[in-house]
C-alpha atoms as a PDB file:
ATOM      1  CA  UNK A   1      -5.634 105.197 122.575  1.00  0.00           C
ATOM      2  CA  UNK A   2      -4.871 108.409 120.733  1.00  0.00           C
ATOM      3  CA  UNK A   3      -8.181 109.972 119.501  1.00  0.00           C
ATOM      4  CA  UNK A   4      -8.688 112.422 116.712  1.00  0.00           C
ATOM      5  CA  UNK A   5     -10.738 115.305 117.217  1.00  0.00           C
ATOM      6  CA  UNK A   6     -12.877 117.817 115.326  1.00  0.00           C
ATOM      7  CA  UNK A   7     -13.329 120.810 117.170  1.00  0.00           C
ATOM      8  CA  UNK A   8     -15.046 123.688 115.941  1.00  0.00           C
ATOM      9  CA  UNK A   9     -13.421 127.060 117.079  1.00  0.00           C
ATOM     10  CA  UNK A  10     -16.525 129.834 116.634  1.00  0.00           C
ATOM     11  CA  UNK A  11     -18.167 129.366 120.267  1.00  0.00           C
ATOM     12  CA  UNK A  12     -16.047 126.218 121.554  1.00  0.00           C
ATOM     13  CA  UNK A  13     -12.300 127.199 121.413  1.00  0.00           C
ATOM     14  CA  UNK A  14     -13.236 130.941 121.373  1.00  0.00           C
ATOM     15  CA  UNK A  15     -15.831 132.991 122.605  1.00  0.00           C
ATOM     16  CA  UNK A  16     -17.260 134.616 119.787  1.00  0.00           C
ATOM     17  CA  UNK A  17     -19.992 136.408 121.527  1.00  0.00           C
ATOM     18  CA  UNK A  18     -18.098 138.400 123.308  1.00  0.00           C
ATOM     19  CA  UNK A  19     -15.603 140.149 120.681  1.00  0.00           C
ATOM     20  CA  UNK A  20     -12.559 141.927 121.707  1.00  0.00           C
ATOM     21  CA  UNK A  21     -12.812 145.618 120.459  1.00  0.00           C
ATOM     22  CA  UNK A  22     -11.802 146.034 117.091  1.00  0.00           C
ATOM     23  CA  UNK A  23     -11.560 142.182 116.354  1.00  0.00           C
ATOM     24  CA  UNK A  24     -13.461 139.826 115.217  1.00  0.00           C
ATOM     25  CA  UNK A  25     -12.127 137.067 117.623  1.00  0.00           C
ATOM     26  CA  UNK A  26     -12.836 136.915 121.559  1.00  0.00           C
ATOM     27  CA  UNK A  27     -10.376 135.732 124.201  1.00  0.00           C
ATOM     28  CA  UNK A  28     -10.210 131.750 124.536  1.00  0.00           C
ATOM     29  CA  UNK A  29     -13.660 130.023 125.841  1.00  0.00           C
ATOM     30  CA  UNK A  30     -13.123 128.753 129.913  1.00  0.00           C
ATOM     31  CA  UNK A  31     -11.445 125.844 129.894  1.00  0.00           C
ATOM     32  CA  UNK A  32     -10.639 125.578 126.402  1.00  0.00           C
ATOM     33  CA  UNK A  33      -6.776 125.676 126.565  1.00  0.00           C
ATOM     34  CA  UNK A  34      -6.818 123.237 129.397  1.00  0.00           C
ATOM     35  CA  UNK A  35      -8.699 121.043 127.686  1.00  0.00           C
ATOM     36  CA  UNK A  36      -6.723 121.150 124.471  1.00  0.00           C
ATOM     37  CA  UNK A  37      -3.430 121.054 126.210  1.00  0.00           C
ATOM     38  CA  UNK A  38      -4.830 117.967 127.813  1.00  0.00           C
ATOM     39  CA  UNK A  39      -5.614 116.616 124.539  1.00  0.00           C
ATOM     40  CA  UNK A  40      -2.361 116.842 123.039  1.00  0.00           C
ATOM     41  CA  UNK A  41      -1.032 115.425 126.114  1.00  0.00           C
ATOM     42  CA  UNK A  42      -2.372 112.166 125.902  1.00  0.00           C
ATOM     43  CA  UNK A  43      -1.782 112.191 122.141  1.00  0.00           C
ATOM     44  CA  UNK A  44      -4.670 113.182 120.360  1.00  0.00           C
ATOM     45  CA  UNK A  45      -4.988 114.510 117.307  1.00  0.00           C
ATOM     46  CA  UNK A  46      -6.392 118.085 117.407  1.00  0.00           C
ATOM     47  CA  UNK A  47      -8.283 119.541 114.209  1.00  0.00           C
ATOM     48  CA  UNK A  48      -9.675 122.965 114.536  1.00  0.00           C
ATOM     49  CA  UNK A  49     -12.888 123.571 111.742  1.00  0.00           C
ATOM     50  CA  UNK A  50     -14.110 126.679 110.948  1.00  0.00           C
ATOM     51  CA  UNK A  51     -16.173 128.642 108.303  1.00  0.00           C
ATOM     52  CA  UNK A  52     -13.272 130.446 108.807  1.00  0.00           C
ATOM     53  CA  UNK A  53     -10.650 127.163 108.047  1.00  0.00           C
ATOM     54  CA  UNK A  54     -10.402 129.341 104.400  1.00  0.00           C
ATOM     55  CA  UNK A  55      -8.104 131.585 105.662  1.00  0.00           C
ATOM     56  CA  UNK A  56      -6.404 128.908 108.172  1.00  0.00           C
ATOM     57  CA  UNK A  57      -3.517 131.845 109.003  1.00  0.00           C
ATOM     58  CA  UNK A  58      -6.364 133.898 110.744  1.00  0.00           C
ATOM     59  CA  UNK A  59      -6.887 131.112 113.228  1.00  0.00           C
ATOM     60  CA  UNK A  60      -3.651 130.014 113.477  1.00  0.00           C
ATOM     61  CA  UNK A  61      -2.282 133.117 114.599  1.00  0.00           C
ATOM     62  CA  UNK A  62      -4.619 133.490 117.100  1.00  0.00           C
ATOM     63  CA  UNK A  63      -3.862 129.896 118.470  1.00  0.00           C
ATOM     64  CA  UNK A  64      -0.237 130.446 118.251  1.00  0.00           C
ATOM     65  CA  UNK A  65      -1.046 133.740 120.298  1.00  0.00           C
ATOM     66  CA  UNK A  66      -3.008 132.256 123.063  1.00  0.00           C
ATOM     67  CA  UNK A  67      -0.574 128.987 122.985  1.00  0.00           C
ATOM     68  CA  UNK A  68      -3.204 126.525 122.299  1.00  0.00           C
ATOM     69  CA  UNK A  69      -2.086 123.748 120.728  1.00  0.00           C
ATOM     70  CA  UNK A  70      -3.680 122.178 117.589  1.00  0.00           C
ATOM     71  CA  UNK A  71      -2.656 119.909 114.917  1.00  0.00           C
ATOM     72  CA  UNK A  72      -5.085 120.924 111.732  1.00  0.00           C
ATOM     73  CA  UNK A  73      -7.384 124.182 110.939  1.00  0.00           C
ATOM     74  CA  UNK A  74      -9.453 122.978 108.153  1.00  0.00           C
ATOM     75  CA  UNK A  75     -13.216 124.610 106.794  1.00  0.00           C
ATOM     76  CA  UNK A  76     -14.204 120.996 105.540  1.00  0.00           C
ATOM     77  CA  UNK A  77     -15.708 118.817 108.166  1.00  0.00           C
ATOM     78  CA  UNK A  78     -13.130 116.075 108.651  1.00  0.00           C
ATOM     79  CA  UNK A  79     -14.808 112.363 108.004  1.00  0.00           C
ATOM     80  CA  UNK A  80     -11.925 110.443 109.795  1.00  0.00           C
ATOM     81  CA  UNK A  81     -12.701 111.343 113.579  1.00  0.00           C
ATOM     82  CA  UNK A  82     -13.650 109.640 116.618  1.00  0.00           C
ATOM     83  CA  UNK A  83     -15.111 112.930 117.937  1.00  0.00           C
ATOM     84  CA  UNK A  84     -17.179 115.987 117.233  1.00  0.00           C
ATOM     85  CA  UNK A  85     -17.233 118.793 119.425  1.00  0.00           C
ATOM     86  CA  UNK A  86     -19.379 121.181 118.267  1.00  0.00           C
ATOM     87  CA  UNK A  87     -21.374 124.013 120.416  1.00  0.00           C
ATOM     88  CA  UNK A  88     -24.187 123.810 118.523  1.00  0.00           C
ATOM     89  CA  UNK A  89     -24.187 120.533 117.517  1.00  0.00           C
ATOM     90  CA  UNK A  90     -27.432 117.988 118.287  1.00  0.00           C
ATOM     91  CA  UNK A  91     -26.319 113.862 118.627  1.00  0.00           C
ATOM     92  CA  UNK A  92     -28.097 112.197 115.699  1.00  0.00           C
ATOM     93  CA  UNK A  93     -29.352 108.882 116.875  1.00  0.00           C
ATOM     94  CA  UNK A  94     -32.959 108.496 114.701  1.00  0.00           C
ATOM     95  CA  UNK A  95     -34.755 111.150 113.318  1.00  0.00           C
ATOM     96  CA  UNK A  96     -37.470 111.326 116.028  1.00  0.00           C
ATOM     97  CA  UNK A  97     -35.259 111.424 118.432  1.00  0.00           C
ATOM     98  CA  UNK A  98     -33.524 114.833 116.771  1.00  0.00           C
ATOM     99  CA  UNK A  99     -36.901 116.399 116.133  1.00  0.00           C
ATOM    100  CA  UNK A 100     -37.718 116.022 120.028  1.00  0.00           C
ATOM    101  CA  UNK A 101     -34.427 117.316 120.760  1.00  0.00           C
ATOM    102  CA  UNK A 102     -34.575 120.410 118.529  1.00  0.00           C
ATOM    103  CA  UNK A 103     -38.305 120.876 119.804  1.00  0.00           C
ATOM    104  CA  UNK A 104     -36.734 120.757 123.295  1.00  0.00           C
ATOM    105  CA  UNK A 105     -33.885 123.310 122.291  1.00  0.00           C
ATOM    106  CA  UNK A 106     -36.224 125.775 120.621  1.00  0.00           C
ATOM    107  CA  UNK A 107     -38.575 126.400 123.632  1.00  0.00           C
ATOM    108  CA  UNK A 108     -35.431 127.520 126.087  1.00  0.00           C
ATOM    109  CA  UNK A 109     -33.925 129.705 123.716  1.00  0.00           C
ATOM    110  CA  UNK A 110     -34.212 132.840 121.216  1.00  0.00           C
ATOM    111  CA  UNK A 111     -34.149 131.857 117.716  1.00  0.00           C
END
């Protein structure tokens, strides 16, 4: 089954805390090449999103450079995926449900 994937690339494909001097891009996140090469592998679909998907050569570059391999950049959520993955992203299943979650989230770290 070949999947297509949303992945966001500020904090899951790259670190972004940790900047390289004089960039505003870090090195690639643990395990994020892997897990894309793996990905592509079994014939998945692979679409990067950023608020940075406006200047898609930016992030391509930097893909190309680290030899991750991607299908898509894109700044527009995509609506025809099977997955979501998203560091800072909380599962919606009923509204309660997300305000426990983000109740839970807010007490174990700095806002």
């Amino acid at each position: 089954m070949n999947r297509i994937l949303a992945i966001d690339f500020d904090g899951t494909v790259h670190d972004n805390i940790h900047p390289l001097p004089g960039r505003r891009m870090g090195v690639p996140s643990p395990g994020a090449k892997e897990a894309l090469e793996g990905f592509k592998k079994r014939g998945d679909t692979i679409i990067i999103f950023s608020v940075w998907g406006d200047k898609p050569k930016a992030i391509a570059d930097w893909m190309q450079y680290y030899k991750i391999p991607y299908d898509s950049i894109t700044n527009i959520k995509p609506h025809n995926i099977n997955f979501l993955i998203d560091d800072k992203a909380v599962r919606f299943t009923t509204w309660n449900e997300v305000i426990h979650t983000l109740d839970q989230l807010s007490q174990h770290s700095v806002i």
